[in-house]
C-alpha atoms as a PDB file:
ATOM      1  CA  UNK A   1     -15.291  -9.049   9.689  1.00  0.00           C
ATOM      2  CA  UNK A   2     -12.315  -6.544   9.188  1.00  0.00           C
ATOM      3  CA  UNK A   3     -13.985  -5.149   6.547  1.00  0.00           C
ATOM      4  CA  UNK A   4     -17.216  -3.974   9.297  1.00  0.00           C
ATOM      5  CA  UNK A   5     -14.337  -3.336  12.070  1.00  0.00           C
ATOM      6  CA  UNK A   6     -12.573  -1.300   9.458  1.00  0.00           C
ATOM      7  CA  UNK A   7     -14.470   0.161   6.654  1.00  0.00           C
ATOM      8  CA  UNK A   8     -12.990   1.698   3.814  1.00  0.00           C
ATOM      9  CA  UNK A   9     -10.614   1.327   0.401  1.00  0.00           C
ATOM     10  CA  UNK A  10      -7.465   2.649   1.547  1.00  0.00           C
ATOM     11  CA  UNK A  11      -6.024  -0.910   1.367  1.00  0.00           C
ATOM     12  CA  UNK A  12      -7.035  -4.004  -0.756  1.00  0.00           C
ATOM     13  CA  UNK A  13      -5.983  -7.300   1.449  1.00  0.00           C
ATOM     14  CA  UNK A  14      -6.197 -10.070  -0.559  1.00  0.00           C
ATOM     15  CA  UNK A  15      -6.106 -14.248   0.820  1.00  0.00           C
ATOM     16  CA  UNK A  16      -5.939 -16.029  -2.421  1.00  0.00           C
ATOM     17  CA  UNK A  17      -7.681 -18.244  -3.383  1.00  0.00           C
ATOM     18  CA  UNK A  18     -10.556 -17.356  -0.591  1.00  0.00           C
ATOM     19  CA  UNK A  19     -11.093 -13.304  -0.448  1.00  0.00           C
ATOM     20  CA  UNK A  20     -10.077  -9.755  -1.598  1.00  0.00           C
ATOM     21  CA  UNK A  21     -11.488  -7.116   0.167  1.00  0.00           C
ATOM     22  CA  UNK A  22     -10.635  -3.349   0.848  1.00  0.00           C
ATOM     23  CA  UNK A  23     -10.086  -1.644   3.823  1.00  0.00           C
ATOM     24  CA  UNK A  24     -10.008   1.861   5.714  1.00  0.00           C
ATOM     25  CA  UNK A  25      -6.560   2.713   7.427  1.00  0.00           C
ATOM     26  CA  UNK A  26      -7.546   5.305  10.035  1.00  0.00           C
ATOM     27  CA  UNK A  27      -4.305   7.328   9.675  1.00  0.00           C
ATOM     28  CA  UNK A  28      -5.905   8.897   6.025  1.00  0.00           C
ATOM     29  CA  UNK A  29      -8.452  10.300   4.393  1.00  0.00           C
ATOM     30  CA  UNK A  30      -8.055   9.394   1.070  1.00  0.00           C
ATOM     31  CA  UNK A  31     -11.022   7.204  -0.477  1.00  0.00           C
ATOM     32  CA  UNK A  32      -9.854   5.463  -3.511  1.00  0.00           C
ATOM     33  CA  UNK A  33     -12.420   5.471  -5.748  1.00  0.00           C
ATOM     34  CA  UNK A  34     -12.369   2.624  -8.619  1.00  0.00           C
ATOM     35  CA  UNK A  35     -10.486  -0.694  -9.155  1.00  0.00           C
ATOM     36  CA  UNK A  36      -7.603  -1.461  -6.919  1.00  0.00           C
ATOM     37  CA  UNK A  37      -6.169   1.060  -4.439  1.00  0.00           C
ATOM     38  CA  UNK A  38      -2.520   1.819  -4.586  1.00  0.00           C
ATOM     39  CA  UNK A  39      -2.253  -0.049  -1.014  1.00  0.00           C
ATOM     40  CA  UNK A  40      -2.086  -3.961  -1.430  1.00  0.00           C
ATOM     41  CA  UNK A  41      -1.314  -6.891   1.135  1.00  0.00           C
ATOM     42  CA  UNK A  42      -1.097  -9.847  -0.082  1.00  0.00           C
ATOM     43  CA  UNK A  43      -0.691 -13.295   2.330  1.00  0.00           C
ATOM     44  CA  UNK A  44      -1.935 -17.391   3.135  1.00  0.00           C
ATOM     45  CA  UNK A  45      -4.763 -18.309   4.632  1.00  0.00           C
ATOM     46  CA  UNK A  46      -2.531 -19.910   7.589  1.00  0.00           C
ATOM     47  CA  UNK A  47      -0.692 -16.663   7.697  1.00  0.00           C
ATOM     48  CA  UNK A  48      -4.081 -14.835   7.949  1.00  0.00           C
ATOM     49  CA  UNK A  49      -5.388 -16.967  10.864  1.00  0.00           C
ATOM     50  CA  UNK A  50      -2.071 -16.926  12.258  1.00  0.00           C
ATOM     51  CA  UNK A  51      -2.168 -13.420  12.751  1.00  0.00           C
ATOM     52  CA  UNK A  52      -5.923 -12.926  13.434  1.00  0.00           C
ATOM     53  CA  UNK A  53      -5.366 -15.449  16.270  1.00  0.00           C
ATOM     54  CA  UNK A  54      -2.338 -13.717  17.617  1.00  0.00           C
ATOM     55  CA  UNK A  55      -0.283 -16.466  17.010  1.00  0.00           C
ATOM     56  CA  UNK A  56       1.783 -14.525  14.690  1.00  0.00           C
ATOM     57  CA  UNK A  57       2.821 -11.044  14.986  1.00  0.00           C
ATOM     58  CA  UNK A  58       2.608  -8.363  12.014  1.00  0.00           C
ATOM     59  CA  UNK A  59       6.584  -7.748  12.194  1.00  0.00           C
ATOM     60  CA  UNK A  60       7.239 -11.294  12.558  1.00  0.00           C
ATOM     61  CA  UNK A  61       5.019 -12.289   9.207  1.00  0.00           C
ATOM     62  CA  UNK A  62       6.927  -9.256   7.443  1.00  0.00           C
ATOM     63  CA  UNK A  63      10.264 -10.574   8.520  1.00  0.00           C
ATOM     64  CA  UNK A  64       9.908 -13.946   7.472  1.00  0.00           C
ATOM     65  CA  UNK A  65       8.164 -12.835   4.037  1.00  0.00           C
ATOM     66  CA  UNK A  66       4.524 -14.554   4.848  1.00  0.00           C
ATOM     67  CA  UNK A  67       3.248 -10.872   4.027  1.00  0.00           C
ATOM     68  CA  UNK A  68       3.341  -9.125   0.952  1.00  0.00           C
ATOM     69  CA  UNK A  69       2.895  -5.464   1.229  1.00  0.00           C
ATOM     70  CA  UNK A  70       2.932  -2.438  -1.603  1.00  0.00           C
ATOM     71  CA  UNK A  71       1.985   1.042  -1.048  1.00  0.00           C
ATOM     72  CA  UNK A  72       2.089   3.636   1.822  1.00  0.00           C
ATOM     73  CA  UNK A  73      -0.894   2.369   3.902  1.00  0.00           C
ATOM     74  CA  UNK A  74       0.062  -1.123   3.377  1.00  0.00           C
ATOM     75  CA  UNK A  75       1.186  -1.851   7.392  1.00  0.00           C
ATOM     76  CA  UNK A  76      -2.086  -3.597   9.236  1.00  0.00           C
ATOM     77  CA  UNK A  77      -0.500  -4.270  12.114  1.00  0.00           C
ATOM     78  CA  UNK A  78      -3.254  -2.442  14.172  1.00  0.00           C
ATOM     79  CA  UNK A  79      -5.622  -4.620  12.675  1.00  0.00           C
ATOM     80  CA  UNK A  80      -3.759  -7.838  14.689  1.00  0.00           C
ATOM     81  CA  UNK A  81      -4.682 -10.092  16.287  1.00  0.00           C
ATOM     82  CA  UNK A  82      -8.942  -9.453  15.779  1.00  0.00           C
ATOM     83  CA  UNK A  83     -12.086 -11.711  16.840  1.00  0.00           C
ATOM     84  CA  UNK A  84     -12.708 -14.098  14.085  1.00  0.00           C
ATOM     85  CA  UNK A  85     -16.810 -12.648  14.742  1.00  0.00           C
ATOM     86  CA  UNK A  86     -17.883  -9.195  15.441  1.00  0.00           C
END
């Protein structure tokens, strides 16, 4: 679903052991091209539907480490909370 609501491969968000997928961040134009972009967030599935469900906010999962991030277009926080369906 955020991959539709937010095509690209700016960012690879990964929710081990159930999904990797890459992303567009609107605030670039850069298109990675092959393997995995420089941009990765890494979290739990709780921490995922935590946040999807507004139950969590972006700065709150940074703060208390439930996020790993790398790379310049690694903050998502626009992306939170989203509709589980589109």
């Amino acid at each position: 679903m955020l991959a539709r609501t937010h095509p690209g491969k700016n960012v690879e968000l990964r929710i081990p052991p159930w999904t990797a997928v890459q992303l567009g961040v609107e605030s670039t134009t850069h298109t990675h091209r092959r393997g995995t972009p420089g941009s990765v967030v890494e979290m739990d599935p709780t921490t995922f539907l935590r946040l999807i469900h507004g139950d969590l906010t972006w700065g709150e999962a940074l703060s208390s480490h439930l996020v790993d991030v790398s790379g310049v277009h690694a903050n998502l926080s626009h992306m939170f909370p989203a509709p589980l369906s589109a």
